[in-house]
Protein backbone atom coordinates (compact mmCIF):
# COMPACT_ATOMS: atom_id res chain seq x y z
CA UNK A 1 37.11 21.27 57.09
CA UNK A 2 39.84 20.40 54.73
CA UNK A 3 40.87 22.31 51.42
CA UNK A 4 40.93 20.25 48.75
CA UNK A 5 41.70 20.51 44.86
CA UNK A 6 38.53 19.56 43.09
CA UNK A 7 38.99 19.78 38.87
CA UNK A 8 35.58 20.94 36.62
CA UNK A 9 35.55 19.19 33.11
CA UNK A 10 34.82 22.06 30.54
CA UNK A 11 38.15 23.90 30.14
CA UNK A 12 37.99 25.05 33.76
CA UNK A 13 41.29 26.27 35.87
CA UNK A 14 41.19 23.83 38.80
CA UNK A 15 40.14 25.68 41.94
CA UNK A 16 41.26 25.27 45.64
CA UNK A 17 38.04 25.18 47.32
CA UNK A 18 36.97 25.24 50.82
CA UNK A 19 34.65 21.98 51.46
CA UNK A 20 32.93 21.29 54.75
CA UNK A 21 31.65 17.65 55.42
CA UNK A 22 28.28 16.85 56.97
CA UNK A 23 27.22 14.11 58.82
CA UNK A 24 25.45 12.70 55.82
CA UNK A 25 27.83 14.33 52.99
CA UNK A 26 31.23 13.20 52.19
CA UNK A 27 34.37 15.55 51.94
CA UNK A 28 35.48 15.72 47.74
CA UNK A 29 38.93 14.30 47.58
CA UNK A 30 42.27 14.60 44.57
CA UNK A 31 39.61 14.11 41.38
CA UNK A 32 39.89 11.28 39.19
CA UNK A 33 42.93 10.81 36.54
CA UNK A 34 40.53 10.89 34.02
CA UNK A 35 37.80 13.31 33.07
CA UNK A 36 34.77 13.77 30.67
CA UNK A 37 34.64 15.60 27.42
CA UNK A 38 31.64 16.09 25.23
CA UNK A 39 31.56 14.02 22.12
CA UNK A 40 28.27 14.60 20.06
CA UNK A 41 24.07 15.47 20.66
CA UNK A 42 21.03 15.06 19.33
CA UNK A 43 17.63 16.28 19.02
CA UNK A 44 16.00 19.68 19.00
CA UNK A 45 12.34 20.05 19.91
CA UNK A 46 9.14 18.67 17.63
CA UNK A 47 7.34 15.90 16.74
CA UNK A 48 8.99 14.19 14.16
CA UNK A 49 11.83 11.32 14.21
CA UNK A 50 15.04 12.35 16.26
CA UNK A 51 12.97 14.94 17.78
CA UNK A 52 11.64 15.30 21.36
CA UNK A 53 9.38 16.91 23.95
CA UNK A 54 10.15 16.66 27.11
CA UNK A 55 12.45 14.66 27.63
CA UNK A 56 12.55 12.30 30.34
CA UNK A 57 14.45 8.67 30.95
CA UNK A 58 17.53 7.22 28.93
CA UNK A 59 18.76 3.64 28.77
CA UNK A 60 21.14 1.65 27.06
CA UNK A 61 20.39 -2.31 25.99
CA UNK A 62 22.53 -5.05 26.29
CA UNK A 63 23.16 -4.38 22.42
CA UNK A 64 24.10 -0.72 22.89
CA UNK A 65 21.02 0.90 21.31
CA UNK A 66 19.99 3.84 23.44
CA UNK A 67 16.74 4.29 24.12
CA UNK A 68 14.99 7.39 25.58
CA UNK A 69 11.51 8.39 27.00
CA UNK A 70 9.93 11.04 24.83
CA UNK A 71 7.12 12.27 27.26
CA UNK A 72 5.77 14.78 25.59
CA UNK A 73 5.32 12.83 22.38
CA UNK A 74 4.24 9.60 24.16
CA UNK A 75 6.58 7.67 22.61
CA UNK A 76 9.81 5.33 23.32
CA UNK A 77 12.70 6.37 20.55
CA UNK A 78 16.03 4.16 20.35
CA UNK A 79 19.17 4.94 18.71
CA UNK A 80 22.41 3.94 17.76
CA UNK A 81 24.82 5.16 20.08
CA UNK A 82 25.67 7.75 18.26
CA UNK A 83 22.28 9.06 17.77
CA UNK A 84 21.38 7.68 14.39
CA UNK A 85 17.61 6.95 14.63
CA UNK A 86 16.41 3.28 14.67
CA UNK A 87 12.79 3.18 15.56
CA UNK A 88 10.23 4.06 17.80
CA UNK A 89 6.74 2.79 19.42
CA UNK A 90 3.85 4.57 21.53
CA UNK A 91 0.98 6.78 21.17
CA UNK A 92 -1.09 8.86 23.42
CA UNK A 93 -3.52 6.52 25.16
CA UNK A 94 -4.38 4.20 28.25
CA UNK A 95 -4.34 1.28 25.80
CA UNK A 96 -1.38 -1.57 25.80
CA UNK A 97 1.81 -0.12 24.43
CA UNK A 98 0.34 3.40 24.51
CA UNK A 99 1.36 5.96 27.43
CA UNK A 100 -0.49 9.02 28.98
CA UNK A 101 2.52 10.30 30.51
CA UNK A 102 5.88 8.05 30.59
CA UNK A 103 8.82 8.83 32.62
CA UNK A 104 11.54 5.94 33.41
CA UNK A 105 12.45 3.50 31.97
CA UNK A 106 15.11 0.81 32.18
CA UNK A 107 16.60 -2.11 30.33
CA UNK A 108 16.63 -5.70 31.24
CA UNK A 109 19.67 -8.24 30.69
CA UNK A 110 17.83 -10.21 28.02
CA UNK A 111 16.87 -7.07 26.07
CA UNK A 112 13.21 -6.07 27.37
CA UNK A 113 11.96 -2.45 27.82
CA UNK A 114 10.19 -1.59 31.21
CA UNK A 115 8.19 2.12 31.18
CA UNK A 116 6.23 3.41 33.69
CA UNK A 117 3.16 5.08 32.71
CA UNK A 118 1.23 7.68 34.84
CA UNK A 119 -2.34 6.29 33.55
CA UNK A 120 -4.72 8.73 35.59
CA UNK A 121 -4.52 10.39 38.99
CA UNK A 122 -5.83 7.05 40.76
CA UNK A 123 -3.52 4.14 38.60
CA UNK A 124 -0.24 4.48 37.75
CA UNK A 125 1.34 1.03 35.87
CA UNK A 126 4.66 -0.43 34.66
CA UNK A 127 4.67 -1.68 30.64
CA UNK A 128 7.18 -4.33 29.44
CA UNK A 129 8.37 -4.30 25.69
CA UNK A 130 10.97 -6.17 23.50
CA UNK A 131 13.89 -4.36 22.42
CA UNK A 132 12.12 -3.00 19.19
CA UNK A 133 8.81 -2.43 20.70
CA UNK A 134 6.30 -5.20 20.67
CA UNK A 135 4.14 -5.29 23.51
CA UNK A 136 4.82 -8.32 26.48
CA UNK A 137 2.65 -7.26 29.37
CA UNK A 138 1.98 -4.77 31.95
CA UNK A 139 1.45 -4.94 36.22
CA UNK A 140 0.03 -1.77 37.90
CA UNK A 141 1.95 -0.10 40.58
CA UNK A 142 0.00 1.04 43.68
CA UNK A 143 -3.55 -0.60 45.05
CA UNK A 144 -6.95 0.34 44.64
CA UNK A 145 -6.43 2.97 47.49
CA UNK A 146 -4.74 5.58 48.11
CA UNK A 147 -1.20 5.62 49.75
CA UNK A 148 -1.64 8.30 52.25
CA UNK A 149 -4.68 10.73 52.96
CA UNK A 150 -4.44 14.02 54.29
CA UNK A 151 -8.17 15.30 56.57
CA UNK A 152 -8.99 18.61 57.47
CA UNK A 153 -12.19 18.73 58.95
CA UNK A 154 -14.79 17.57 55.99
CA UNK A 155 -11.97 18.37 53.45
CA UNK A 156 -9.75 15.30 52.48
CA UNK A 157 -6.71 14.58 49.87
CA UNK A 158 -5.88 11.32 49.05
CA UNK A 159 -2.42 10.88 47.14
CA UNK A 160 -1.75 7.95 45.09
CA UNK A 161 2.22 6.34 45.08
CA UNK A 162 3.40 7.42 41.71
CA UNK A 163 7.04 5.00 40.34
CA UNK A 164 9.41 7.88 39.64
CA UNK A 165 12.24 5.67 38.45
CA UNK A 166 13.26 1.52 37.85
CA UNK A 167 16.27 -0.14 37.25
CA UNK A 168 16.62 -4.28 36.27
CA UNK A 169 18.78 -6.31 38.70
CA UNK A 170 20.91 -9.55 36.80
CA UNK A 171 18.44 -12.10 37.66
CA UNK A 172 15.94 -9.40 36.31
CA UNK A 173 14.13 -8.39 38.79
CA UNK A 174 12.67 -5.12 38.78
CA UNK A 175 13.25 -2.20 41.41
CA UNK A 176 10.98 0.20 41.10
CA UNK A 177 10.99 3.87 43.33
CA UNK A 178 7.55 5.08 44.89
CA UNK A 179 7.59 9.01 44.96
CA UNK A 180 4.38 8.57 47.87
CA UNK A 181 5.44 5.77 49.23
CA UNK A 182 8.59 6.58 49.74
CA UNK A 183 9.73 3.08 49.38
CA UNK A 184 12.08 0.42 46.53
CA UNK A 185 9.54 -2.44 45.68
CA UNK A 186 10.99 -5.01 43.92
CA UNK A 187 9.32 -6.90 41.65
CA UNK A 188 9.73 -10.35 39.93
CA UNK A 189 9.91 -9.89 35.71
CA UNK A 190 5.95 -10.66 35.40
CA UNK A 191 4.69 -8.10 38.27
CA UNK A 192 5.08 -9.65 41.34
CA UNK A 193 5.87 -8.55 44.32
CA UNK A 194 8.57 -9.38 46.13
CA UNK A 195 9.51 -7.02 48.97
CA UNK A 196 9.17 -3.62 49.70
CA UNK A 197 11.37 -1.62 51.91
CA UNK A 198 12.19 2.12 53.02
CA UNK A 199 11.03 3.97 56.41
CA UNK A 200 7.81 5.33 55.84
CA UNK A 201 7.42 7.29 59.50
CA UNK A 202 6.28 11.04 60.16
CA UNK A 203 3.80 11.12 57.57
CA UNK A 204 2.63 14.70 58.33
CA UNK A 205 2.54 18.04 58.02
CA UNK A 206 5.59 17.93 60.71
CA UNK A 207 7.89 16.93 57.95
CA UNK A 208 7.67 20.16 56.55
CA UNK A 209 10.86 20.88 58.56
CA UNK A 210 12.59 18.32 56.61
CA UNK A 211 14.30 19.81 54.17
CA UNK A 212 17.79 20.83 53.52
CA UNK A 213 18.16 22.09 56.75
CA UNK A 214 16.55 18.86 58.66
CA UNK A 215 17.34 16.05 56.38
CA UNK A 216 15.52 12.87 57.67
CA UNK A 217 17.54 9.84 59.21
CA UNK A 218 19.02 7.28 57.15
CA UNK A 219 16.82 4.74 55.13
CA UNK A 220 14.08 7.73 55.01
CA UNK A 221 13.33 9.27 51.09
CA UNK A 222 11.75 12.54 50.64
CA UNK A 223 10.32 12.68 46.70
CA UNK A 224 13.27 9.99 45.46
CA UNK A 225 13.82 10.48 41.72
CA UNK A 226 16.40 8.17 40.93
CA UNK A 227 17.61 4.58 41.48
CA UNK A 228 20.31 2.88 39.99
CA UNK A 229 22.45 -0.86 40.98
CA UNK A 230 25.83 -1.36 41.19
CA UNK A 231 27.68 -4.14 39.82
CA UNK A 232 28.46 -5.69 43.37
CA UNK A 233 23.97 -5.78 43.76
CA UNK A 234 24.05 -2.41 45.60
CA UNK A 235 20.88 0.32 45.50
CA UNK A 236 21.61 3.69 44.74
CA UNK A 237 18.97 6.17 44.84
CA UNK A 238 18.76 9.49 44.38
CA UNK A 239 16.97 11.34 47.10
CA UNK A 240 15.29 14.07 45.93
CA UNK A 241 13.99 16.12 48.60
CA UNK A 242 16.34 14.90 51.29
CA UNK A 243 19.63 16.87 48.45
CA UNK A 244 21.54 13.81 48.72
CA UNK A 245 22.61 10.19 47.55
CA UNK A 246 21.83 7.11 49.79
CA UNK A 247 22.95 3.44 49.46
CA UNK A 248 21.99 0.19 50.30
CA UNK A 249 22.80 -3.67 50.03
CA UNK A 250 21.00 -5.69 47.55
CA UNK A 251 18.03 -6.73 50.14
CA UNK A 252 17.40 -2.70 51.56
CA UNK A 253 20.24 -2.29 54.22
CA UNK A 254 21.28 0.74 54.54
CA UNK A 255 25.19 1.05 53.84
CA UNK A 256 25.87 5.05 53.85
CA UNK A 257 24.92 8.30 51.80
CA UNK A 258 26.37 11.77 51.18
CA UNK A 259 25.34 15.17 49.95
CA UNK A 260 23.44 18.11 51.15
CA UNK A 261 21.71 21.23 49.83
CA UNK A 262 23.98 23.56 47.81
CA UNK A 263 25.82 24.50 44.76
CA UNK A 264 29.55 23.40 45.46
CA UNK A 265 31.49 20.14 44.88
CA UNK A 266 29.43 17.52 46.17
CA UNK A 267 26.59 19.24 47.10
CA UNK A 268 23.23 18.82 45.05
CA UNK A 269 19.71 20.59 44.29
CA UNK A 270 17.82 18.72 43.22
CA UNK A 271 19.49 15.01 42.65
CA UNK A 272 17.72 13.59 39.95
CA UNK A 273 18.73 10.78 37.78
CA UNK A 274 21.68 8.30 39.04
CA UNK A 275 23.29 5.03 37.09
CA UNK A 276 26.38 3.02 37.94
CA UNK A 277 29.77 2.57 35.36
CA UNK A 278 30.57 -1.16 35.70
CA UNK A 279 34.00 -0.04 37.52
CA UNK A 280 31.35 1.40 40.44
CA UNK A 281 31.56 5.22 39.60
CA UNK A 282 28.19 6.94 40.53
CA UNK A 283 26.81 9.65 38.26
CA UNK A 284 24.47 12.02 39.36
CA UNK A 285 22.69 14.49 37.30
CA UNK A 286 22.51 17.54 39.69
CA UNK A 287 19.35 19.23 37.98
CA UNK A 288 19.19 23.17 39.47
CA UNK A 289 22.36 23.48 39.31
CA UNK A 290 22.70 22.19 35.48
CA UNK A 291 25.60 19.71 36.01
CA UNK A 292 26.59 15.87 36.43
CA UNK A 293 28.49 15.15 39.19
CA UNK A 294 30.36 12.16 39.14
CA UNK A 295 31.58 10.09 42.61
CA UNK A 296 33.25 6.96 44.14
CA UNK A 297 31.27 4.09 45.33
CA UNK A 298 31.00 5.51 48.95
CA UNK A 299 30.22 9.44 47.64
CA UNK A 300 33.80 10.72 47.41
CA UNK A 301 33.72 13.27 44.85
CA UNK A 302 35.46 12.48 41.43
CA UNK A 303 34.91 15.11 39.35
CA UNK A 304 31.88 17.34 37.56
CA UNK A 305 31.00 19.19 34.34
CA UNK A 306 28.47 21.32 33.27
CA UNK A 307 27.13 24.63 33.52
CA UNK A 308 23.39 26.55 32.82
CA UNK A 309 23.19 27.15 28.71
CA UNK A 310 22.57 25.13 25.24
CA UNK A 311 25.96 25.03 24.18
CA UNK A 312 28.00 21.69 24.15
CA UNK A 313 28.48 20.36 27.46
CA UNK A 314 26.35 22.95 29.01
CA UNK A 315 22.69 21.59 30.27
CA UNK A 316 18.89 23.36 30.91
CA UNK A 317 17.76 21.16 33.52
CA UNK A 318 19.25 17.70 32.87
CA UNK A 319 17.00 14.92 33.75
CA UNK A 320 18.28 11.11 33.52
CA UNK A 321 21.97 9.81 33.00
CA UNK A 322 22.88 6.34 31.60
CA UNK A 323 26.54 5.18 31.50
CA UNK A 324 27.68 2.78 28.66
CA UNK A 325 30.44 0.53 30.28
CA UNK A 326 31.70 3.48 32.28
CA UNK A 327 33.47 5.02 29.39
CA UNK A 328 30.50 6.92 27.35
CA UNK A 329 28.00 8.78 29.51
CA UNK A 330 24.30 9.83 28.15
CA UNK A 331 22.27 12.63 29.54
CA UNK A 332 19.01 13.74 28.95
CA UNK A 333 18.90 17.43 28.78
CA UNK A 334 15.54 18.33 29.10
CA UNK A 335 14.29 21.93 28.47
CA UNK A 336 16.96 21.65 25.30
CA UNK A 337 15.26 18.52 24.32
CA UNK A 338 18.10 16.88 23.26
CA UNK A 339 20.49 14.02 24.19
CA UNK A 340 24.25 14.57 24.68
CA UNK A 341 27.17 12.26 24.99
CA UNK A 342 30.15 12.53 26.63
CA UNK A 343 33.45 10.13 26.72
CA UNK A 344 36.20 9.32 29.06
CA UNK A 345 39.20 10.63 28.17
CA UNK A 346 42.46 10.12 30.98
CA UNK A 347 44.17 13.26 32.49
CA UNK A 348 42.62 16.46 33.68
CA UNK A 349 40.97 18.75 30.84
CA UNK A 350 43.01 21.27 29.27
């Protein structure tokens, strides 16, 4: 146990707080010399342009456009990085460049838009769009049967792998996150597979113990939500279930992780989105406890912000996080349905 000085962003006093390390956690250290203020929003709930329902992913394009997954409207909406509105596509449908329920979504280096679409219980797939829209092609994720199936007696349950989150390597491949499957499957730009890799043991109803009091071992995901690459090729991902970060080299070697269940510096429920700043700074959107959380490569806490409300800088469940260069970070904050910005600014808050 160490005591260590660990700064919030909103207008907090800094606080000497008591932080005990875990053998998958990391213990926070001195917090950045630079913090994160709030700089503008967007949004309030509806139908029309500029407006959302439930909000889910947010990504930025080579160009600096930010686009963002509008779930409940089944729709893609991009912005100017400041929020004015540019455009949309998407309707409710099963239909190319339609969506029955979108969630993540990423950019690619030339431009293109990748979506995942939950089609039906059975057929989940990935859509590809240009920057403004047009429809390029689509790959389903999954096979034809079911990922796991659960027997009892006569009664069965089969479950489906579901993509809960994708992020676009240099050479443009595409990572995509299996919430069944528990596995990163990488993908080439046109659908095909490349590799697949994550320990899939203990399927079960023994892994009910595996919570936050029994994480599993390293390399094992429990409901993963978020994935994200570094600038170096690394794979961050953001496991869910399991309270805590993991990380990996480009090819699925595992390389270290941190967090566990709780509200204090460096501890998460619920880890949900993740991206990368292009100096290596992981940002985590800590989603039940209404905060980002912001760390070094190897999980040594930085700094956080954030607290339960709809004022500015405070968050009702924030979803996805996108990080623009490392100086302007975008959240999704979803039961507020609205995006807010927030930029780097050096020296602790005042």
């Amino acid at each position: 146990m160490s005591r260590v000085k660990v700064v919030s962003v909103y207008g907090l006093a800094a606080l000497n707080l008591l932080v005990v390390g875990s053998p998958g956690g990391s213990v926070a250290e001195e917090p950045a010399p630079f913090s994160y203020v709030f700089a503008g929003e967007w949004g309030k709930p509806g139908t029309r342009d500029g407006e959302f329902r439930c909000l889910e992913a947010i990504t930025i394009g080579p160009d600096g456009n930010v686009y963002v997954v509008d779930s409940g409207n089944s729709r893609i909406q991009y912005f100017t990085r400041d929020g004015s509105f540019l455009g949309k596509w998407g309707s409710r449908g099963n239909g190319p460049g339609q969506f029955n329920n979108p969630r993540a979504m990423a950019a690619a280096p030339n431009g293109d838009i990748y979506v995942t679409d939950w089609v039906d219980i059975e057929r989940t797939r990935i859509q590809r769009f240009t920057s403004n829209g047009s429809y390029v092609l689509e790959w389903r994720f999954g096979g034809d049967e079911p990922e796991i199936r659960y027997s009892w007696g006569d009664y069965y349950e089969d479950y489906y792998d579901v993509p809960t989150d994708l992020a676009i390597g240099p050479n443009g491949h595409v990572y995509v996150l299996g919430d069944v499957s528990r596995q990163v499957h990488e993908y080439t730009p046109t659908g095909s597979l490349i590799c697949e890799w994550g320990d899939t043991r203990l399927w079960g109803p023994e892994e009910a113990v595996w919570y936050e009091e029994t994480p599993g071992p390293p390399g094992m995901f429990w409901s993963p939500d978020g994935i994200a690459l570094a600038p170096n090729g690394g794979v961050y991902v953001a496991d869910t279930g399991f309270y805590r970060v993991q990380y990996f080299s480009p090819t699925g070697s595992f390389r270290g992780m941190w967090g566990e269940y709780g509200g204090g510096p460096g501890q998460f429920d619920h880890p949900d989105g993740i991206d990368v700043g292009e100096d290596g700074i992981v940002f985590v959107t800590d989603r039940h406890n209404h905060r980002v959380q912001y760390f070094t490569a190897t999980g040594s806490l930085l700094g956080l912000w954030g607290s339960r409300g709809a004022g500015p800088g405070e968050f009702e469940y924030p979803a996805y996080v996108a990080v623009n260069t490392g100086e302007v970070v975008y959240v999704t904050d979803d039961t507020n349905d609205r995006v807010q910005y927030f930029r780097r600014t050096s020296g602790e808050p005042k």
